[in-house]
C-alpha atoms as a PDB file:
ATOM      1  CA  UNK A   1     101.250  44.196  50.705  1.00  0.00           C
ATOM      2  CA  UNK A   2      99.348  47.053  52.644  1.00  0.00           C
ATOM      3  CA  UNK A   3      96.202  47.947  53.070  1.00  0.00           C
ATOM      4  CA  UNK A   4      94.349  50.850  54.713  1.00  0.00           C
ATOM      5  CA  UNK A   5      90.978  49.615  56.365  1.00  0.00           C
ATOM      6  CA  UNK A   6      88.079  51.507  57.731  1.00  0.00           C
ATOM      7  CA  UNK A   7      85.053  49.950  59.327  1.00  0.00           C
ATOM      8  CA  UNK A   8      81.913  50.018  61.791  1.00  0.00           C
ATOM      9  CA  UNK A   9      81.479  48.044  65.062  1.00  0.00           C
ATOM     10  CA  UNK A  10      78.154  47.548  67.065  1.00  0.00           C
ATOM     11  CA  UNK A  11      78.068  44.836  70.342  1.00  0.00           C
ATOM     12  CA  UNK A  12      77.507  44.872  74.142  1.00  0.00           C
ATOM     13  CA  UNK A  13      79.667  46.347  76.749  1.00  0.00           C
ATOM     14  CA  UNK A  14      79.706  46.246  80.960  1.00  0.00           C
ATOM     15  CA  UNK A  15      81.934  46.890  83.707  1.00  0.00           C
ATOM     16  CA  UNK A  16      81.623  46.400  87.665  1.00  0.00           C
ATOM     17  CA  UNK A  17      83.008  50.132  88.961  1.00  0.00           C
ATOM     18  CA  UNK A  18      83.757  51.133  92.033  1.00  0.00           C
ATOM     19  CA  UNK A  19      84.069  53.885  93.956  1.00  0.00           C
ATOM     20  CA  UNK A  20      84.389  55.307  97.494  1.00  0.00           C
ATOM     21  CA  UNK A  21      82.596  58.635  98.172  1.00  0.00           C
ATOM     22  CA  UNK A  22      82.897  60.946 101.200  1.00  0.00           C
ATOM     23  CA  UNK A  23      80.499  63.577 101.526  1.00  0.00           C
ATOM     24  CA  UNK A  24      81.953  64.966 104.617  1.00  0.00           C
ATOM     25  CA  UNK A  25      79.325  62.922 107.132  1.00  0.00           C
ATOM     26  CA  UNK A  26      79.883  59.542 105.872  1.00  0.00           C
ATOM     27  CA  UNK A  27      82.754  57.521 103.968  1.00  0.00           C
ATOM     28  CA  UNK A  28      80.716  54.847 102.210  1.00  0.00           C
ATOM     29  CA  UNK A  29      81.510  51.977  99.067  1.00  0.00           C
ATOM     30  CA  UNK A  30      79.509  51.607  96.343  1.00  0.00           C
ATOM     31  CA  UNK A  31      79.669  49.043  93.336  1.00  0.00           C
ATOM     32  CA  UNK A  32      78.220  49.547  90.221  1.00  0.00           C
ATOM     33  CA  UNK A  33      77.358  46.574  87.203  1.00  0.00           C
ATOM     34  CA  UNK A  34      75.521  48.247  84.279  1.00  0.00           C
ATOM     35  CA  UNK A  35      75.114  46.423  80.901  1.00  0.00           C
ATOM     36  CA  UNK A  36      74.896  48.509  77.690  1.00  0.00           C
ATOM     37  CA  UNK A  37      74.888  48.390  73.880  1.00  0.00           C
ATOM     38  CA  UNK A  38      78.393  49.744  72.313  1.00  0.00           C
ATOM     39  CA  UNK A  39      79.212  50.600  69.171  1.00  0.00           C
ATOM     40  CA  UNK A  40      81.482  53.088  66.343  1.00  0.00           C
ATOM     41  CA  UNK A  41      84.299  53.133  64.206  1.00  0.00           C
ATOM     42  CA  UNK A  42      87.928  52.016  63.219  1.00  0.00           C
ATOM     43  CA  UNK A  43      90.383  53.209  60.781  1.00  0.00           C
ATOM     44  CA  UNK A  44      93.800  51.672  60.541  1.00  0.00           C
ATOM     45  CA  UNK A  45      96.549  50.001  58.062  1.00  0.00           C
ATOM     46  CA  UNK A  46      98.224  46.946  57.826  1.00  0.00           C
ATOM     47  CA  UNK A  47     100.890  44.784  56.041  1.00  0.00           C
ATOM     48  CA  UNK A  48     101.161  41.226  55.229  1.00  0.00           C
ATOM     49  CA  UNK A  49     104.279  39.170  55.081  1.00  0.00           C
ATOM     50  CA  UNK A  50     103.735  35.616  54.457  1.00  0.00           C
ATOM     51  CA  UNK A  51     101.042  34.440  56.683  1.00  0.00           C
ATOM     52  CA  UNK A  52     101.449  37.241  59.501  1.00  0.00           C
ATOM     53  CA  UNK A  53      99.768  39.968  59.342  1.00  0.00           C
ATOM     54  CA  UNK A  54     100.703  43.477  61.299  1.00  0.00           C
ATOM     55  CA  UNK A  55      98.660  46.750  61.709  1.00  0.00           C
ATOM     56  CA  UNK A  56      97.796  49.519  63.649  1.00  0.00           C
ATOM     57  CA  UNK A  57      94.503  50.507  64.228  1.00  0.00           C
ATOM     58  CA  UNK A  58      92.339  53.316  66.533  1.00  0.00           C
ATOM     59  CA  UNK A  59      88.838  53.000  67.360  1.00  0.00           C
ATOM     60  CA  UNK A  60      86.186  55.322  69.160  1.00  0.00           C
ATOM     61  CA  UNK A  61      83.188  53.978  70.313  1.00  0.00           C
ATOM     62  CA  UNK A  62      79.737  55.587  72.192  1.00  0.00           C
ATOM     63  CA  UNK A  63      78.058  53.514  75.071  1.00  0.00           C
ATOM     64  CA  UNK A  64      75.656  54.294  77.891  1.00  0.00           C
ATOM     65  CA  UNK A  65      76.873  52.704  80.629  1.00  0.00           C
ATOM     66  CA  UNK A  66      75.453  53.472  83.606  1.00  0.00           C
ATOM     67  CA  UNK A  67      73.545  53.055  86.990  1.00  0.00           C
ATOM     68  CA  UNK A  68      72.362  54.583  89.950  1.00  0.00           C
ATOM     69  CA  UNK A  69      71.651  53.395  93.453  1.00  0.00           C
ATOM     70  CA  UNK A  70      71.141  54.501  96.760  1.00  0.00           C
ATOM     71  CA  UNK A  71      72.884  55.096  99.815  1.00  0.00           C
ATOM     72  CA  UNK A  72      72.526  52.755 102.845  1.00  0.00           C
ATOM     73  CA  UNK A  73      74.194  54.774 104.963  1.00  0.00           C
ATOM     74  CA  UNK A  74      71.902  57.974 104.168  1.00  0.00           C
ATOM     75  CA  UNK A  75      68.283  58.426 103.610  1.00  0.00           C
ATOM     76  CA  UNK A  76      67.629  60.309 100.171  1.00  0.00           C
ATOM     77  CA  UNK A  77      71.301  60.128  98.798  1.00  0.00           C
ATOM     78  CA  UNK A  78      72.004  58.793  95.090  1.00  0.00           C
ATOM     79  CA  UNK A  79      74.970  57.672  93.757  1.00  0.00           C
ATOM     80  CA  UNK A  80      75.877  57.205  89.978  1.00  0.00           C
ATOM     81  CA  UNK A  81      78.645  56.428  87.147  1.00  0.00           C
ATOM     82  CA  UNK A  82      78.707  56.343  83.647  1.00  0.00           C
ATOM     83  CA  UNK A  83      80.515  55.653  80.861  1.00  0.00           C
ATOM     84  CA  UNK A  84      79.675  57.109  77.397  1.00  0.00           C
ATOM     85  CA  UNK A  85      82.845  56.993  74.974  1.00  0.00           C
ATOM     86  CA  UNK A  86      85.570  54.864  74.496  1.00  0.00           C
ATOM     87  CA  UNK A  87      88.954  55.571  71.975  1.00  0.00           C
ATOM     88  CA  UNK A  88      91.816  53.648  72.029  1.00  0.00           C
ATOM     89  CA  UNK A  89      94.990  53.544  69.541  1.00  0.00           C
ATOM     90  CA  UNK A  90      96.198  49.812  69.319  1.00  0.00           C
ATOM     91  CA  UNK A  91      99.097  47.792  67.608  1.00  0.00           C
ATOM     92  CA  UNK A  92      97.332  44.430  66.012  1.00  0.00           C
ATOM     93  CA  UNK A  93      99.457  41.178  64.939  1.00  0.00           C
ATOM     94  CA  UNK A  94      97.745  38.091  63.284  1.00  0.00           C
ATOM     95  CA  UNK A  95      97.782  35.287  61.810  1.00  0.00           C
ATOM     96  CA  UNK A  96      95.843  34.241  57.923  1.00  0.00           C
ATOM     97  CA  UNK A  97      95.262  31.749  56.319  1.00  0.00           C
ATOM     98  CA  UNK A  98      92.935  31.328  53.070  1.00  0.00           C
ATOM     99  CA  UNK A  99      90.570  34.223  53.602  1.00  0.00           C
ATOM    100  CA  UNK A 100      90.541  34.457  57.396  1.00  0.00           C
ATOM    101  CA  UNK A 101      92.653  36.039  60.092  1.00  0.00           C
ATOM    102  CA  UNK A 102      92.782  35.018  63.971  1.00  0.00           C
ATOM    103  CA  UNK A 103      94.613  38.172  65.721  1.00  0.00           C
ATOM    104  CA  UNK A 104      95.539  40.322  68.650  1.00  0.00           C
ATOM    105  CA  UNK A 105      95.740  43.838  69.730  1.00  0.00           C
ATOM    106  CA  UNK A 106      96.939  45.579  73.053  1.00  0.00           C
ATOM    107  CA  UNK A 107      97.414  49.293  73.043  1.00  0.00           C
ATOM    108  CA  UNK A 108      96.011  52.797  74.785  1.00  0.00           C
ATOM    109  CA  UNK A 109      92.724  53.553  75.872  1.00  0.00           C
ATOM    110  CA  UNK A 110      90.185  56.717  77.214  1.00  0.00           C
ATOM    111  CA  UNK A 111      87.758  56.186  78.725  1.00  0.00           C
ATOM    112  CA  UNK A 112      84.882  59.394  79.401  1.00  0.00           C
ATOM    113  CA  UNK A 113      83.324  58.884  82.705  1.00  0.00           C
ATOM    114  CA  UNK A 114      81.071  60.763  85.162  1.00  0.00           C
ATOM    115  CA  UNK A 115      80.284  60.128  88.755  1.00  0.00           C
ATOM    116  CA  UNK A 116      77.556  61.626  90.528  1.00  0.00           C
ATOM    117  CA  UNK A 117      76.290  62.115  94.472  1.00  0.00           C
ATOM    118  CA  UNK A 118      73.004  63.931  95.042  1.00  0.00           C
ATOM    119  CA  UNK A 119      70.774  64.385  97.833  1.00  0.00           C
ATOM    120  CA  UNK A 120      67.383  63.767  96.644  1.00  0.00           C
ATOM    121  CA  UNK A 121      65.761  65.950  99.131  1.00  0.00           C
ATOM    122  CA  UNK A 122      67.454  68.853  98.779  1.00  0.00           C
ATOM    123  CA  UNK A 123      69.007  68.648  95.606  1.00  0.00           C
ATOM    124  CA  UNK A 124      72.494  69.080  97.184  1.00  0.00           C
ATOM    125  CA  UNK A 125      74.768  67.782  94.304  1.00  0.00           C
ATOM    126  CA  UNK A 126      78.568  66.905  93.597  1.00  0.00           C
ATOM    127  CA  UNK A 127      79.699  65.016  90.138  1.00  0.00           C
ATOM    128  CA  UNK A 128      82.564  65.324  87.946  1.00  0.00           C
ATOM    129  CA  UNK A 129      82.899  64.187  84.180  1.00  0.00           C
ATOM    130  CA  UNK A 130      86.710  62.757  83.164  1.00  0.00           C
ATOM    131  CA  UNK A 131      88.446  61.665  80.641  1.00  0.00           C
ATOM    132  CA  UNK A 132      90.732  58.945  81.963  1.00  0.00           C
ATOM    133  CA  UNK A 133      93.954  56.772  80.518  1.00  0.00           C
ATOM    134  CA  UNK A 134      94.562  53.605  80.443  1.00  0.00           C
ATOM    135  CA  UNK A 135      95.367  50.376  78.440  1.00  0.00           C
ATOM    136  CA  UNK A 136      93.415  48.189  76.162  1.00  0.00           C
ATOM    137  CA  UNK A 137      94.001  44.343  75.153  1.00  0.00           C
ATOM    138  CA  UNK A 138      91.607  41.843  72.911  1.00  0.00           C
ATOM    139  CA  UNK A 139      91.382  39.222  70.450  1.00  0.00           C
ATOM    140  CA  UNK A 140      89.276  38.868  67.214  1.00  0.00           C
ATOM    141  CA  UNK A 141      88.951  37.478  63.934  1.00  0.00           C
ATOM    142  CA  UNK A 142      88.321  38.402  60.641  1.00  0.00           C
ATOM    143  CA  UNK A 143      87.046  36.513  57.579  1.00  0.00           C
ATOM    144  CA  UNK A 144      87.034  38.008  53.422  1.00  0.00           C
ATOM    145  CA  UNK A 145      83.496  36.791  52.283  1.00  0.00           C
ATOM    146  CA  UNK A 146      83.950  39.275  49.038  1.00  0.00           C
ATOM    147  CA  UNK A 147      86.861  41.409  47.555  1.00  0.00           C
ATOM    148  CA  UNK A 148      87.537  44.487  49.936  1.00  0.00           C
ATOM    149  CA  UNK A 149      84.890  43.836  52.492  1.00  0.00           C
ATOM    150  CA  UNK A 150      86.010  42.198  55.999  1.00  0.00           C
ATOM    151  CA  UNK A 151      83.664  40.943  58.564  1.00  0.00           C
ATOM    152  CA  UNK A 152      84.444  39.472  62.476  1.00  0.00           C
ATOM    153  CA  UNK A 153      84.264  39.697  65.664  1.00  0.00           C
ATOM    154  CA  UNK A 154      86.141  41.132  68.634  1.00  0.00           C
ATOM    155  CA  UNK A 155      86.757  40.555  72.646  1.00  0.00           C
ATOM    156  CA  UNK A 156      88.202  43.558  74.157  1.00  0.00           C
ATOM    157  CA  UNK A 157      88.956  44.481  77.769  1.00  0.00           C
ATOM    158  CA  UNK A 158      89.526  47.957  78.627  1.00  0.00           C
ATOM    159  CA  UNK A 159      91.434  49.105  82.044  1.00  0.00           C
ATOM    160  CA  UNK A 160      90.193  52.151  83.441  1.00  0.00           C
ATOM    161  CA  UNK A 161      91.526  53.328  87.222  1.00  0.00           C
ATOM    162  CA  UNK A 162      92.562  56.230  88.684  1.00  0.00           C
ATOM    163  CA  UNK A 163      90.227  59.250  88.003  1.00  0.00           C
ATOM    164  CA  UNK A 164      89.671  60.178  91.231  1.00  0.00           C
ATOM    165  CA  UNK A 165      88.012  63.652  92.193  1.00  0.00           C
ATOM    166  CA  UNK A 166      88.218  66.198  94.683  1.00  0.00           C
ATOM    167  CA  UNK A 167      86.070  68.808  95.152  1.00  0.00           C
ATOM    168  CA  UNK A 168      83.008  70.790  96.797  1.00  0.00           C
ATOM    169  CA  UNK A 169      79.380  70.035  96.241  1.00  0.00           C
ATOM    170  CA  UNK A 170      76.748  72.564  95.498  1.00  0.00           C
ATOM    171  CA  UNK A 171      76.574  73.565  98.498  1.00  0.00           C
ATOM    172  CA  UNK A 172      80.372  74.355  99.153  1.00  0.00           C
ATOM    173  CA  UNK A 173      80.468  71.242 101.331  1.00  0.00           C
ATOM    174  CA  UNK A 174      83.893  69.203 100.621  1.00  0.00           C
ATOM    175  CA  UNK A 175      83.554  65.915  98.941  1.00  0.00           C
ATOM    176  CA  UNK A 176      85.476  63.483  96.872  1.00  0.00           C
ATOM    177  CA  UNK A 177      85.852  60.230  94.819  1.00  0.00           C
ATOM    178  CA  UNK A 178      88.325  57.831  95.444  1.00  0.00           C
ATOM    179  CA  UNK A 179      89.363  54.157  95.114  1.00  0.00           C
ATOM    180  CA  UNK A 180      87.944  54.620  91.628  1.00  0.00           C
ATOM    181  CA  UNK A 181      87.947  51.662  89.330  1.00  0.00           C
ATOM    182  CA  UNK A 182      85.948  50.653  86.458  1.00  0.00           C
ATOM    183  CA  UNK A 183      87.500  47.683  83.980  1.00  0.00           C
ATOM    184  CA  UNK A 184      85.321  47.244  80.944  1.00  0.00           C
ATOM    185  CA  UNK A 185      84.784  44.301  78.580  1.00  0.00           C
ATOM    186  CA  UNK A 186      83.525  44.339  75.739  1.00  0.00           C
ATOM    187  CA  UNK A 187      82.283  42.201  72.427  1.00  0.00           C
ATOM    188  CA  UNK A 188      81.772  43.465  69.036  1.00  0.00           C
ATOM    189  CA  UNK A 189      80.569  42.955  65.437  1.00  0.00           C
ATOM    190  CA  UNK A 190      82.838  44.301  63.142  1.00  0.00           C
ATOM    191  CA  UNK A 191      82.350  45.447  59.274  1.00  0.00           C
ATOM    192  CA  UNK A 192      85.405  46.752  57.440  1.00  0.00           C
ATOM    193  CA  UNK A 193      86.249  48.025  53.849  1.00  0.00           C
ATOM    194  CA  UNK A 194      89.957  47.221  52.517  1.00  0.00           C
ATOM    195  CA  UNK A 195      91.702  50.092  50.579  1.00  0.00           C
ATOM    196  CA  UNK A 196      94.583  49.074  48.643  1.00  0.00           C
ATOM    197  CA  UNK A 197      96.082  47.059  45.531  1.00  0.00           C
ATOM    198  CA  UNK A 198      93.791  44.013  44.265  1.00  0.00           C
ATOM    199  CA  UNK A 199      93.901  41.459  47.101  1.00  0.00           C
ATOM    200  CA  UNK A 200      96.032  38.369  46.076  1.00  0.00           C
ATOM    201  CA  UNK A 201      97.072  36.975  49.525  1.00  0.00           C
ATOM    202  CA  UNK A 202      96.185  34.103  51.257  1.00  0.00           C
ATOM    203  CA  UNK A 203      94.120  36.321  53.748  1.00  0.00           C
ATOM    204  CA  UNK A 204      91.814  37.604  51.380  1.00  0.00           C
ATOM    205  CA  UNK A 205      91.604  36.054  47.481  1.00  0.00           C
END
C-alpha cells in the first residue's frame, strides 16, 4: 500500500563554518558557530510491505544562520556567513510497527550560503551568495495519533563544503574564500497529512 504524504517541519539548526579569507594584505582563519530556528516543508510517497516501509521524500527549509566577527589581524575588518535555505531530495527506509515508524534517510542536499568581508571604515566590501551541493543523512520517527495525520521528529546532518570564491572587492582589490566548510545539524518537529486508500496497516490503523 502507498501513500503520498505532505507535511510541515519547524526545529533548531547550527553549524561551526569555516573559512579562510585573503584580502590581498593578510591570509587569516575564521570560525563561525551560529544557532538558529529552522523550519518548512516535505512532500513525498511511500510503500509498505509487511513491516518495512520505503519512500522518497524532498524537503526545503528557511533558516537564518548566521554571524559576524571581527578580524584580529586588521583593525575595522568584518567577516560573516550565512545560511538561509536548505532543500534536499532523500530516499527513506523504516521500520512499523502498530502505529509508529522508526526510520532513515540519506540523500542530496543545497545548501544557500553567503560570505561576507567588509572594511568598516571605508566600506570596502567583497561577499558572494552560493548555492552549494552536497549530501544529507538523518534519522526520525513517526507515530499515527489519528487517521491520515502523522506526527515525529527528525535528526538530520547536512554536509556542505566546497563553495569557495574568487573574486575582486569593491574596490577592484583581489580577494577570495577558501577552505570553506560548513556541516549543519539539525532537529525538527514534523506534522504530515497521508493521501491514499483507508489506512489498514500495522503502521497506521
Amino acid at each position: 500500500m502507498d501513500w503520498l504524504l505532505f507535511g510541515r517541519q519547524l526545529g533548531g539548526a547550527w553549524t561551526r563554518a569555516f573559512y579562510t579569507h585573503d584580502n590581498s594584505t593578510v591570509v587569516e582563519d575564521f570560525t563561525f558557530i551560529p544557532k538558529a530556528v529552522i523550519g518548512g516543508g516535505q512532500l513525498g510517497c511511500q510503500y509498505q510491505w509487511d513491516s518495512l516501509v520505503f519512500g522518497v521524500e524532498g524537503t526545503w527549509s528557511w533558516s537564518n544562520l548566521q554571524q559576524s566577527q571581527l578580524s584580529v589581524l586588521l583593525p575595522a575588518r568584518e567577516r560573516s556567513i550565512g545560511i538561509d535555505q536548505i532543500g534536499t531530495a532523500t530516499a527513506r527506509v523504516g521500520y512499523a510497527w502498530d502505529n509508529t515508524m522508526l526510520y532513515a534517510k540519506a540523500g542530496w542536499a543545497g545548501v544557500r550560503v553567503f560570505a561576507r568581508a567588509r572594511n568598516l571604515a571605508t566600506g570596502e566590501l567583497a561577499d558572494f551568495t552560493d548555492f552549494t551541493s552536497g549530501w544529507t543523512v538523518g534519522v526520525g520517527m513517526e507515530h499515527v495519533p489519528w487517521q491520515s495525520i502523522v506526527l515525529g521528529v527528525e535528526a538530520n546532518f547536512y554536509d556542505v563544503t566546497r563553495f569557495d570564491h574568487s573574486g575582486v572587492d569593491t574596490f577592484g582589490v583581489p580577494a577570495r574564500f577558501f577552505n570553506t566548510s560548513a556541516p549543519i545539524w539539525a532537529i525538527s518537529l514534523r506534522a504530515s497529512y497521508l493521501f491514499g486508500p483507508p489506512i489498514v496497516t500495522r503502521y497506521v490503523n
